[in-house]
Each structure stands twice: as C-alpha cells, then as structure tokens.
Protein backbone atom coordinates (compact mmCIF):
# COMPACT_ATOMS: atom_id res chain seq x y z
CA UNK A 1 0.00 0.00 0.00
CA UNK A 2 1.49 3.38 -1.23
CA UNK A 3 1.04 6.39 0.67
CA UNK A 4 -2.12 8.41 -0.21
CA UNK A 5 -1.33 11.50 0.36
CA UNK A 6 2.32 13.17 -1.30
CA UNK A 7 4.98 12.54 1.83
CA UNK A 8 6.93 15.43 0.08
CA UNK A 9 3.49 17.81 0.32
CA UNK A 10 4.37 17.64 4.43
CA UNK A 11 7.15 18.57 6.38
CA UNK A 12 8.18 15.14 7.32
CA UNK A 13 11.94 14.90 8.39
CA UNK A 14 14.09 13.16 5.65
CA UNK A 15 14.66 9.12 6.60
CA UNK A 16 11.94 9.51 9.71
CA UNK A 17 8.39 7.44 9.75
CA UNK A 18 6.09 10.11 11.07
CA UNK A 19 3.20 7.89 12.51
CA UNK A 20 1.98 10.35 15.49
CA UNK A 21 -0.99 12.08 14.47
CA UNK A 22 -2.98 11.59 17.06
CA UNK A 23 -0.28 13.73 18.52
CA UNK A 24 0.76 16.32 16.31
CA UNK A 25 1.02 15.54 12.30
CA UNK A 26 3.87 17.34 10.00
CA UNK A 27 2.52 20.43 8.41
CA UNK A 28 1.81 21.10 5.19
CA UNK A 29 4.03 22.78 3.27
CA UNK A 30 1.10 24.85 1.31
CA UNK A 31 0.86 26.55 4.81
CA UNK A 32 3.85 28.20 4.24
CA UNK A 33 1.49 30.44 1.41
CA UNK A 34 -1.41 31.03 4.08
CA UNK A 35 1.24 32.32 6.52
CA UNK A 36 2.29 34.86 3.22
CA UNK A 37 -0.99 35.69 2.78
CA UNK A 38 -2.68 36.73 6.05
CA UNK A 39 0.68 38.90 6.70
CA UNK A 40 -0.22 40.16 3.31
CA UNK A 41 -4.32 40.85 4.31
CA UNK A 42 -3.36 41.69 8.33
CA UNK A 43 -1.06 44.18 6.61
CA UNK A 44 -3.80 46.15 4.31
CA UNK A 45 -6.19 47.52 7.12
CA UNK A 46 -9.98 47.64 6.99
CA UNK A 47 -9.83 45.80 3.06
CA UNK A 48 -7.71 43.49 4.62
CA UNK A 49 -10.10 42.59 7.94
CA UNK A 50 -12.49 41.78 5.12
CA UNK A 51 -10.27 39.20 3.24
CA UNK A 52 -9.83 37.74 6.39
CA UNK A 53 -13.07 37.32 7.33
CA UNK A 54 -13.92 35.79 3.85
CA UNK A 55 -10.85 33.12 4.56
CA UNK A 56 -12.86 32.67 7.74
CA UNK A 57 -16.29 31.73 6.05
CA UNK A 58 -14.33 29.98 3.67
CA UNK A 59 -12.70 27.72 6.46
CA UNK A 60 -16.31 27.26 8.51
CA UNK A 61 -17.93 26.12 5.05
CA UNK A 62 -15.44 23.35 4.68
CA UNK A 63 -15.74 22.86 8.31
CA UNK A 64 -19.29 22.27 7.98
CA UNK A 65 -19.18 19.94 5.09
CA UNK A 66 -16.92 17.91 6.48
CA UNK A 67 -19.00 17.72 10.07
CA UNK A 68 -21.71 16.71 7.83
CA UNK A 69 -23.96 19.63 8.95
CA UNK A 70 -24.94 23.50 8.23
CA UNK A 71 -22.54 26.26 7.89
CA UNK A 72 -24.74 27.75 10.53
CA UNK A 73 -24.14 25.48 13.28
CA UNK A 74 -20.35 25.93 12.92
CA UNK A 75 -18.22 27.92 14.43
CA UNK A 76 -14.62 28.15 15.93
CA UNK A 77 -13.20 28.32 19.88
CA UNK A 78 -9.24 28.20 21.05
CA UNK A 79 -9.87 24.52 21.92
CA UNK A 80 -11.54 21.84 22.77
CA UNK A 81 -11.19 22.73 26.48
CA UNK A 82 -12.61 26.05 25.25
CA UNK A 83 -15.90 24.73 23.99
CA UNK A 84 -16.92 22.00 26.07
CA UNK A 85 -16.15 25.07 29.22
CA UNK A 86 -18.65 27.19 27.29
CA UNK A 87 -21.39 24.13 26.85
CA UNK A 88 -20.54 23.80 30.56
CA UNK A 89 -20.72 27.25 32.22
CA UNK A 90 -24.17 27.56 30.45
CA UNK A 91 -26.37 24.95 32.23
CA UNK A 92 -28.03 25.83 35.42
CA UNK A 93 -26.57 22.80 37.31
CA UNK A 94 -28.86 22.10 40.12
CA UNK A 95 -26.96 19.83 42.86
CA UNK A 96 -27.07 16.56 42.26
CA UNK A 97 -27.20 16.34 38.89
CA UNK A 98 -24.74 14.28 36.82
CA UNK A 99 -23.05 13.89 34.04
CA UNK A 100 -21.88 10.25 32.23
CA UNK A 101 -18.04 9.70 31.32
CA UNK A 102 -15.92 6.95 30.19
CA UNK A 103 -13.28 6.41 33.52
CA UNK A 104 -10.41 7.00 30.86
CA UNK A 105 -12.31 10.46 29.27
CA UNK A 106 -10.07 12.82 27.63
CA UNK A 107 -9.23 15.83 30.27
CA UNK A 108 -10.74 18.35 27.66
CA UNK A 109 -13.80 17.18 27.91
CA UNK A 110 -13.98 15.61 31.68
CA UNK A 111 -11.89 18.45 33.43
CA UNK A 112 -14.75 21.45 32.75
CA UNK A 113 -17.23 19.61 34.42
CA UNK A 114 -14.53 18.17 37.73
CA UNK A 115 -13.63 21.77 37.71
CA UNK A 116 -17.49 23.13 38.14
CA UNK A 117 -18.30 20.62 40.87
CA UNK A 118 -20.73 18.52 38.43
CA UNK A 119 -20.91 15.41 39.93
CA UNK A 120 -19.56 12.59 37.19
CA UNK A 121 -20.37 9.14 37.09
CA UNK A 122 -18.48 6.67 35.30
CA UNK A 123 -19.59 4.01 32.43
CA UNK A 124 -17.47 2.13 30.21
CA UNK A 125 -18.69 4.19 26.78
CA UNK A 126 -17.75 1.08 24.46
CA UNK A 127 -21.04 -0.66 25.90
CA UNK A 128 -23.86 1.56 25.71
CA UNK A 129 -25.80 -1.25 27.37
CA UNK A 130 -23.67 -0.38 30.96
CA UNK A 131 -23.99 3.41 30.09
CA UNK A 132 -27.70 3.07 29.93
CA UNK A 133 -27.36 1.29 33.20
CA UNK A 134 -25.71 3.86 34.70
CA UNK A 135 -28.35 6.91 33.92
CA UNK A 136 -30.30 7.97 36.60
CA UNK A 137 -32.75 11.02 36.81
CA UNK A 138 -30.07 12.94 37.48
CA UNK A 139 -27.90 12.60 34.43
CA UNK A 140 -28.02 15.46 32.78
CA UNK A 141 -25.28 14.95 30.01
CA UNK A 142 -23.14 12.20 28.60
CA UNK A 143 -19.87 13.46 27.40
CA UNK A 144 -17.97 11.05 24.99
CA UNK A 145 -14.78 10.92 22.72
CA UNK A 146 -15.20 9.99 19.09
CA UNK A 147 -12.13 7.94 19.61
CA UNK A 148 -10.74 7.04 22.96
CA UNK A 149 -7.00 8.86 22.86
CA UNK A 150 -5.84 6.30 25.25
CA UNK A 151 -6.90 3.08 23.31
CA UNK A 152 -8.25 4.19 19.85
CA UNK A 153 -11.42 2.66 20.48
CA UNK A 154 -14.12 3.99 18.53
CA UNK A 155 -17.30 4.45 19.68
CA UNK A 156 -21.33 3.43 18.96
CA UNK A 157 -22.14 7.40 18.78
CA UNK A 158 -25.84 6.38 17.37
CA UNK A 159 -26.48 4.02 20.39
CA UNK A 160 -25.35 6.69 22.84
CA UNK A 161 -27.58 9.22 21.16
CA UNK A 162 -30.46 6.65 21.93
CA UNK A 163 -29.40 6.31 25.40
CA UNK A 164 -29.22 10.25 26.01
CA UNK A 165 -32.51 10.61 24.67
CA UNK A 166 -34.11 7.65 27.16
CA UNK A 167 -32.64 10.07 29.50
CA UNK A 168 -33.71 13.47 28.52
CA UNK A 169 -29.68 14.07 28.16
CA UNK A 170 -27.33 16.09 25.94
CA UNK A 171 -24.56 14.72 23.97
CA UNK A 172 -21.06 15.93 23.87
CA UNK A 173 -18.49 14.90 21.50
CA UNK A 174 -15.75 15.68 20.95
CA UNK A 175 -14.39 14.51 17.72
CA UNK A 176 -10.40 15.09 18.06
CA UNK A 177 -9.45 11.34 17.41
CA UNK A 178 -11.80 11.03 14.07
CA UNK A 179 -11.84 13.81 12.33
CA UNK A 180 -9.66 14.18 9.32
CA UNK A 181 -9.67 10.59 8.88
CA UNK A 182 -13.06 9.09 9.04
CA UNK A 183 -16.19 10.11 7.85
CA UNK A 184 -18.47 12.04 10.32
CA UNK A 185 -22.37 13.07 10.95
CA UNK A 186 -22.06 15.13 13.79
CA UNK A 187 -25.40 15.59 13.79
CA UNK A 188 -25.89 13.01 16.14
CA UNK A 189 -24.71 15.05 18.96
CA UNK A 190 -25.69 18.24 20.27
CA UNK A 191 -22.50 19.67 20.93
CA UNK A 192 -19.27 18.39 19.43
CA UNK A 193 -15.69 19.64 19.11
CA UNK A 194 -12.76 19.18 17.43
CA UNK A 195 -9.19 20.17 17.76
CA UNK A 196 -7.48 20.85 14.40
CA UNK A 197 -4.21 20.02 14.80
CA UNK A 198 -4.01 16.44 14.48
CA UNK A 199 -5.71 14.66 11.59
CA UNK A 200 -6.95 17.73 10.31
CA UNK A 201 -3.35 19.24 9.58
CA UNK A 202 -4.36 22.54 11.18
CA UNK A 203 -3.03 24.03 13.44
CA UNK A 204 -2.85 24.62 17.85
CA UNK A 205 -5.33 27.65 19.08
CA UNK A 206 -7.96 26.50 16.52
CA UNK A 207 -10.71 23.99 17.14
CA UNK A 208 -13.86 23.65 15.54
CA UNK A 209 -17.66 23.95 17.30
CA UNK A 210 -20.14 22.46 16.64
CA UNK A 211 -23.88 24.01 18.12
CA UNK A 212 -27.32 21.17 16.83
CA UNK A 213 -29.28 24.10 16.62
CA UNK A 214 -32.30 21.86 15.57
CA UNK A 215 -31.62 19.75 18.62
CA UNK A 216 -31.12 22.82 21.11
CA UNK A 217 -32.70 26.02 19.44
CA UNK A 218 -32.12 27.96 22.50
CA UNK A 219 -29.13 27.66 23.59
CA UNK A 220 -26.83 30.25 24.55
CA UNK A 221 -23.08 30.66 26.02
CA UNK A 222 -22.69 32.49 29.54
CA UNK A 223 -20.75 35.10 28.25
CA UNK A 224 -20.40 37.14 25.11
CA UNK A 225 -18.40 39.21 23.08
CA UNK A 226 -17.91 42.07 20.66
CA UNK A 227 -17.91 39.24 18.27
CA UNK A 228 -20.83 37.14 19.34
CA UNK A 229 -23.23 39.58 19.51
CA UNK A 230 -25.51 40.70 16.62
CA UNK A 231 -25.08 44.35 16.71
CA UNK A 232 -21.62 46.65 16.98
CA UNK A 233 -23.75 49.91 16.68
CA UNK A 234 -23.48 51.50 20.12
CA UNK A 235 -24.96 49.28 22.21
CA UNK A 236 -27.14 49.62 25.21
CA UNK A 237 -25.34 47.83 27.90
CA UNK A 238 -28.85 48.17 30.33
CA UNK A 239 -29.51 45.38 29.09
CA UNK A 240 -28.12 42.16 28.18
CA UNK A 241 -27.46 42.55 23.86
CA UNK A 242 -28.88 40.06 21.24
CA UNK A 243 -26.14 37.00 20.58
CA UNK A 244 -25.88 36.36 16.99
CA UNK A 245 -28.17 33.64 15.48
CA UNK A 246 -25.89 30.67 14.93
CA UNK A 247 -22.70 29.06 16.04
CA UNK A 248 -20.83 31.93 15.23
CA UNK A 249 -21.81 32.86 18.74
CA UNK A 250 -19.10 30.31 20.23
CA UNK A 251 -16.31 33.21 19.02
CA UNK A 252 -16.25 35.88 21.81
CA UNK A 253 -13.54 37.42 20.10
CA UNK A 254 -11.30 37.95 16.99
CA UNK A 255 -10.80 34.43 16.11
CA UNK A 256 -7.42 33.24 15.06
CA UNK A 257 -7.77 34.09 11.43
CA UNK A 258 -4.16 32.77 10.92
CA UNK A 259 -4.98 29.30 11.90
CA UNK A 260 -8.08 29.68 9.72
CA UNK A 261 -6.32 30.64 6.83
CA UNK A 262 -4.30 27.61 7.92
CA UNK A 263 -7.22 25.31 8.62
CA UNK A 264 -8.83 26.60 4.92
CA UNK A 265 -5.77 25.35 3.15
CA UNK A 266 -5.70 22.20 5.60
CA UNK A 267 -9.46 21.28 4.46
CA UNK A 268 -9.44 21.79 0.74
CA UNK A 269 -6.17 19.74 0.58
CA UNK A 270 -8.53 16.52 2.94
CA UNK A 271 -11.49 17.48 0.29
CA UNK A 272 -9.32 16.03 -2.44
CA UNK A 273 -9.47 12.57 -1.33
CA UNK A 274 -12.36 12.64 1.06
CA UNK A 275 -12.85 11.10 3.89
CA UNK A 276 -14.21 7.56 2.93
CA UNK A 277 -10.84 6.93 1.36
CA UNK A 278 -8.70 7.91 3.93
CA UNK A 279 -10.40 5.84 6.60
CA UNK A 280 -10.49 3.03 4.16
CA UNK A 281 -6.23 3.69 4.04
CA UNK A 282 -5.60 4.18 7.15
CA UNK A 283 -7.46 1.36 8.79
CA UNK A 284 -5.35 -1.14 6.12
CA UNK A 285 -2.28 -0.02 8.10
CA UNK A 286 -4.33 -0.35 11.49
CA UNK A 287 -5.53 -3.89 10.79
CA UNK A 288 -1.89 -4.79 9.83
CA UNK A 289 0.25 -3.63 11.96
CA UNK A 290 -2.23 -5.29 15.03
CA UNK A 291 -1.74 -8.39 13.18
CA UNK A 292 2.17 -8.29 13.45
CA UNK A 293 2.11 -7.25 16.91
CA UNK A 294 -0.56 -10.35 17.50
CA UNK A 295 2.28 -12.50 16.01
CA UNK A 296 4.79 -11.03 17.65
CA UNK A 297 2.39 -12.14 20.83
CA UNK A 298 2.74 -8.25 22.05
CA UNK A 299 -0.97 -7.49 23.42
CA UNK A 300 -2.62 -3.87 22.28
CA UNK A 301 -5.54 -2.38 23.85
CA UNK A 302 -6.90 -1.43 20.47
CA UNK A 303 -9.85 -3.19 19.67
CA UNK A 304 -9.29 -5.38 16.86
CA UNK A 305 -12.39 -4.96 14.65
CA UNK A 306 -11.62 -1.91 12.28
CA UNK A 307 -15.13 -0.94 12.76
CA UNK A 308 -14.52 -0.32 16.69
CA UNK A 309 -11.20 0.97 16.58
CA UNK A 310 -9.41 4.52 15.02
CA UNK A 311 -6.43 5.25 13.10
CA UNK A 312 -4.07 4.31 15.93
CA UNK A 313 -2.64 1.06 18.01
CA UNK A 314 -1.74 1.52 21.21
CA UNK A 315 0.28 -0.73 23.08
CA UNK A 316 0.52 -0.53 26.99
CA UNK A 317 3.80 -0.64 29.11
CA UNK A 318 5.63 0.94 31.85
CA UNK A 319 8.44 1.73 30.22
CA UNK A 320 6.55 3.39 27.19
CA UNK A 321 8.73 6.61 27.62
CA UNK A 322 11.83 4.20 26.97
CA UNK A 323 10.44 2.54 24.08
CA UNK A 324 9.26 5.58 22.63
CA UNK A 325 13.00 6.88 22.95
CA UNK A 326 14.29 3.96 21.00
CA UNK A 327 11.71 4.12 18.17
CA UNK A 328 13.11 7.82 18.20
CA UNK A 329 16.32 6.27 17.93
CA UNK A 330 15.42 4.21 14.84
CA UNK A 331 14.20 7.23 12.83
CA UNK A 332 10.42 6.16 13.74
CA UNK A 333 8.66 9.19 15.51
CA UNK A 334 5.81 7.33 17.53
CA UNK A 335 3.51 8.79 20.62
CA UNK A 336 3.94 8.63 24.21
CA UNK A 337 1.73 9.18 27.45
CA UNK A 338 -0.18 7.94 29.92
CA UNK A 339 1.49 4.41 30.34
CA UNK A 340 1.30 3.25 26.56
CA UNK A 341 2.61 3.64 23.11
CA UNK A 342 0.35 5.36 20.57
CA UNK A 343 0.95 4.93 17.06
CA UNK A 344 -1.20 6.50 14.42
CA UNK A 345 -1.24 6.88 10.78
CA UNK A 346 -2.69 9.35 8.14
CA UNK A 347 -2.69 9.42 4.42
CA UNK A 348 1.01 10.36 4.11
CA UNK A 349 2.07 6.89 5.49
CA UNK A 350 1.97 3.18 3.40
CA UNK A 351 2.99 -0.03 3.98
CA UNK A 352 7.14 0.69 4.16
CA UNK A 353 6.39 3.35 7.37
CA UNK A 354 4.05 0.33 9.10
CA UNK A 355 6.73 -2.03 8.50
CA UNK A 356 9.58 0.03 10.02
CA UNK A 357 6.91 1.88 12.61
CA UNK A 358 6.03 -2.32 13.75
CA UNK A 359 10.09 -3.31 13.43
CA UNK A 360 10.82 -0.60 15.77
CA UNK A 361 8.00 -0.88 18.45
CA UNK A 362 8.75 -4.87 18.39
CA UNK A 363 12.20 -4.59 18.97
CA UNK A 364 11.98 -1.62 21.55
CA UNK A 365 9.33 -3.59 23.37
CA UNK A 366 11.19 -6.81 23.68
CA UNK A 367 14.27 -4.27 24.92
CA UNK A 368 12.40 -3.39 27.40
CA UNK A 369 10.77 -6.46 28.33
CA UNK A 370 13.98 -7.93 29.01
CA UNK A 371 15.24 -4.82 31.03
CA UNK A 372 12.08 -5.29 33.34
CA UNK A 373 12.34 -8.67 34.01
CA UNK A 374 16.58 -8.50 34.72
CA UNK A 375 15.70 -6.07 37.51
C-alpha cells in the first residue's frame, strides 16, 4: 500500500516514519502560502479585515461539510477545552445532577465539568448497554470521545444518542481522534468539538464547534463578546445585547484568522481525497500492523475490529517513555503518554512506514521487556 497522500506535500523529516498524528502531524508545506498571505491581508487595514473574514467563512464552510452539517451550526473556539467550558458554564446545574463519562475520558472534555463541581459518574462508553445502566434522573449529560485517545477505540455514537434521549440528556463529542480521517455526521450530537491540529493538519489555538441548533434552538453561552453579539452599533449595555443567530456565537472574540487561513488550506487539501478513502487507508495499516504485533504475541488495547477501533494502536507498558525513545532512535517518531505507546497513521504513510513503525516498536518492546524482568 502506497502512501495516499504526497509525503513530500508535508514537512516530514528526511529518513523519519512520522506515525503520530494523534499527537501532532507534520505540516503542510502549502501553509507556508497562508502564513504569506494573512501577513499580506493583516497588513492592508480595513480591506484586509475583510479578506480575512472571507478566509474565515471559507474555512467554517469546509468545516461544515466535512462535520456533515450547516454552515450555521459551525463555528470556531481556542480549543476543545474552550468549547466544552462554554457548553458547561451555560447549564443551570442544580446539585445533584450528573453527568456520564468513560473512567479513561479525555481531560478536555472531563476536566470542565470536575472543575465546576458537576458530579460525574463513570460508564465504560464502548457498551452503551452499561452506560444506559448507569443513567439515573439525574444525568443530565453524557460526554464522549469519538475515539478514545488512550486506546483508539471507537465508539457506537448512534447508540449513545439513543441512550441520552431515554434520558432526557445532551450529547457531547468531541471529535479530536476522528476527524480528518473518518467520515463524520455530527449531527448526532448536540455539541461536538474538534481540535485541528491532528488529523486535520491545522493548526494549535484553533478547534472547531459544533452548536445542533435543531436539537437545542435555544441555547446560549454564559458570556459574550464584541464578536458574538448581533449588533456593533453603540450598544445599550442596560440590558443584556442580542447574541448572533448561529454558532458563530461560540467566538467571543477575533478568532485566530491565521490558523483559519491555515485550517482553509488544511481542508481543501482533505477534500481532495475525502474522507471515505482515507479511513479506508488508514485502517489497512491499522488492521496490519495489530496483526504483526498479534504475532509477535505483544498485546494492544486497540480493539481489533476496524469498525470499533481509530487510526491508531496503542500498546501498553511501563516503560513506554523508553520505548518511545528507541523508536526515536530508529528514525520512527511514535507517541507517548499515559502508560502506553500510541501509534497513528494518516494518508502520508503506506505499507514501508508500518513495517519500520512495527520493526521498531517490536524490537523496543522486547528491549524493554527484558530490562524489566533483569531487575
């Protein structure tokens, strides 16, 4: 299997496997044109403001098509953290209520609510069966990962819609570990999030929002800004002033334009191959890389089904920072954290990077193995 994307279209170090993108992927080097141009716009006063606001719609269309929904309910935070926080900070929590999580939740998404004193339960989210067990009449919200970061799980989003709506609850998603590789209706949710610079080839300080407007018609952040609200023409701060209509509410302020011009030039170069295919790619190198490791009889906590797992394999150990290190060593730039080895693939890698990526993490492994058990 060749690459599908053009290795020399990214910034990938010459000789090095770059299977981390569940981390941070290589940028593009068309980037290097948006950075040129929104010096160029930032640089031209109020004509410029308005090229960069067209970049912006430009970026939040392709955001929307490739969310599956309206432009509408699109719009763009700092970060995950960012949005769930606002989703958050706009319920009136009454005490005792709860919210679902998986134990292993992302801190982006589990942290906001810890931090406002919600009171969170825990099911395992890759049985729906156990989450639906776990509502009460308190739960309030279950808050999910598209893909589990610490196993690459993938998970039933439908049959957690159906259990949120046996409970009167919201769904929040957040989307980090899916998109820019797999297709997506985010639809299903009625908040959902996604950090851009993974899969998506954006960039940090750039996520993407998404507000089911259908779903929750009238909802509305805590807080505002000069660029949330509908009007700019002198205000009358007695009262509280109109939000705009749609998700461009989630911006309070300026948003980053440069990582939009960034993310634009990200999503036009994913529209060329779309989404179906890259899944379909990326899961070939999933699907064989598990099977060497299976052979090599080294255990990963990725699900073996394609359909229930992402576009990593993770690998557990407690000397992942050491293995890690040596893959480094072997010109194979993998992903560490949190007690396991995370490799992950995107359309720049084929069958040569699995084969060195699965090489290295074998022998590294088995060097560490041995180190353990000497002590």
């Amino acid at each position: 299997m060749k690459p599908l994307f053009d290795p020399a279209d990214f910034r990938i170090p010459p000789g090095v496997v770059h299977v981390c993108a569940a981390g941070e992927t290589p940028f593009l080097r068309r980037h290097d044109s948006a950075f040129a141009a929104y010096a160029e716009d930032k640089s031209h006063g109020s004509p410029g403001r308005t090229q960069q606001e067209a970049r912006a719609a430009s970026a939040r269309d392709r955001a929307a098509r490739l969310f599956g929904v309206a432009a509408g309910d699109i719009g763009f935070v700092s970060s995950v953290a960012e949005g769930v926080s606002m989703v958050v900070e706009s319920i009136d929590w009454q005490p005792g209520d709860e919210v679902l999580v998986d134990p292993d939740e992302y801190p982006s998404v589990a942290a906001p609510l810890a931090q406002r004193g919600v009171a969170l339960r825990f099911a395992p989210m890759l049985e729906p069966s156990a989450v639906e067990a776990a509502l009460t009449p308190r739960t309030r919200m279950i808050a999910v990962s598209a893909v589990s970061f610490l196993t690459a799980a993938r998970y039933d989003l439908a049959a957690l819609r159906a259990v949120a709506d046996r409970a009167d609850a919201l769904l929040v998603v957040d989307f980090t570990q899916g998109a820019g590789w797999m297709p997506m209706n985010a639809g299903v949710a009625d908040f959902g999030f996604a950090a851009t610079y993974k899969w998506l080839l954006g960039t940090t300080g750039t996520a993407i929002g998404f507000w089911n407007r259908a779903r929750q018609p009238d909802w509305a952040p805590g807080t505002a800004g000069w660029h949330s609200i509908a009007s700019m023409g002198r205000p009358d701060w007695s009262r509280p002033p109109a939000l705009l209509p749609d998700a461009a509410r989630f911006t309070r302020g300026n948003p980053s334009h440069l990582g939009l011009y960034v993310l634009d030039g990200a999503l036009d170069y994913l529209e060329q191959f779309g989404a179906t295919r890259i899944e379909r790619h990326v899961q070939g190198l999933t699907v064989a890389m598990l099977a060497r490791l299976a052979e090599m009889g080294i255990p990963s906590t990725t699900p073996a089904d394609p359909r229930r797992h992402g576009a990593s394999v993770c690998v557990e150990s407690p000397r992942a920072n050491e293995i890690v290190a040596g893959m480094e060593q072997r010109g194979v730039l993998a992903w560490n954290g949190r007690g396991r080895v995370r490799v992950s693939f995107h359309g720049y890698n084929g069958t040569e990077d699995m084969l060195r990526a699965s090489d290295a993490l074998i022998a590294e492994w088995r060097r560490a193995t041995t180190s353990q058990e000497e002590l």
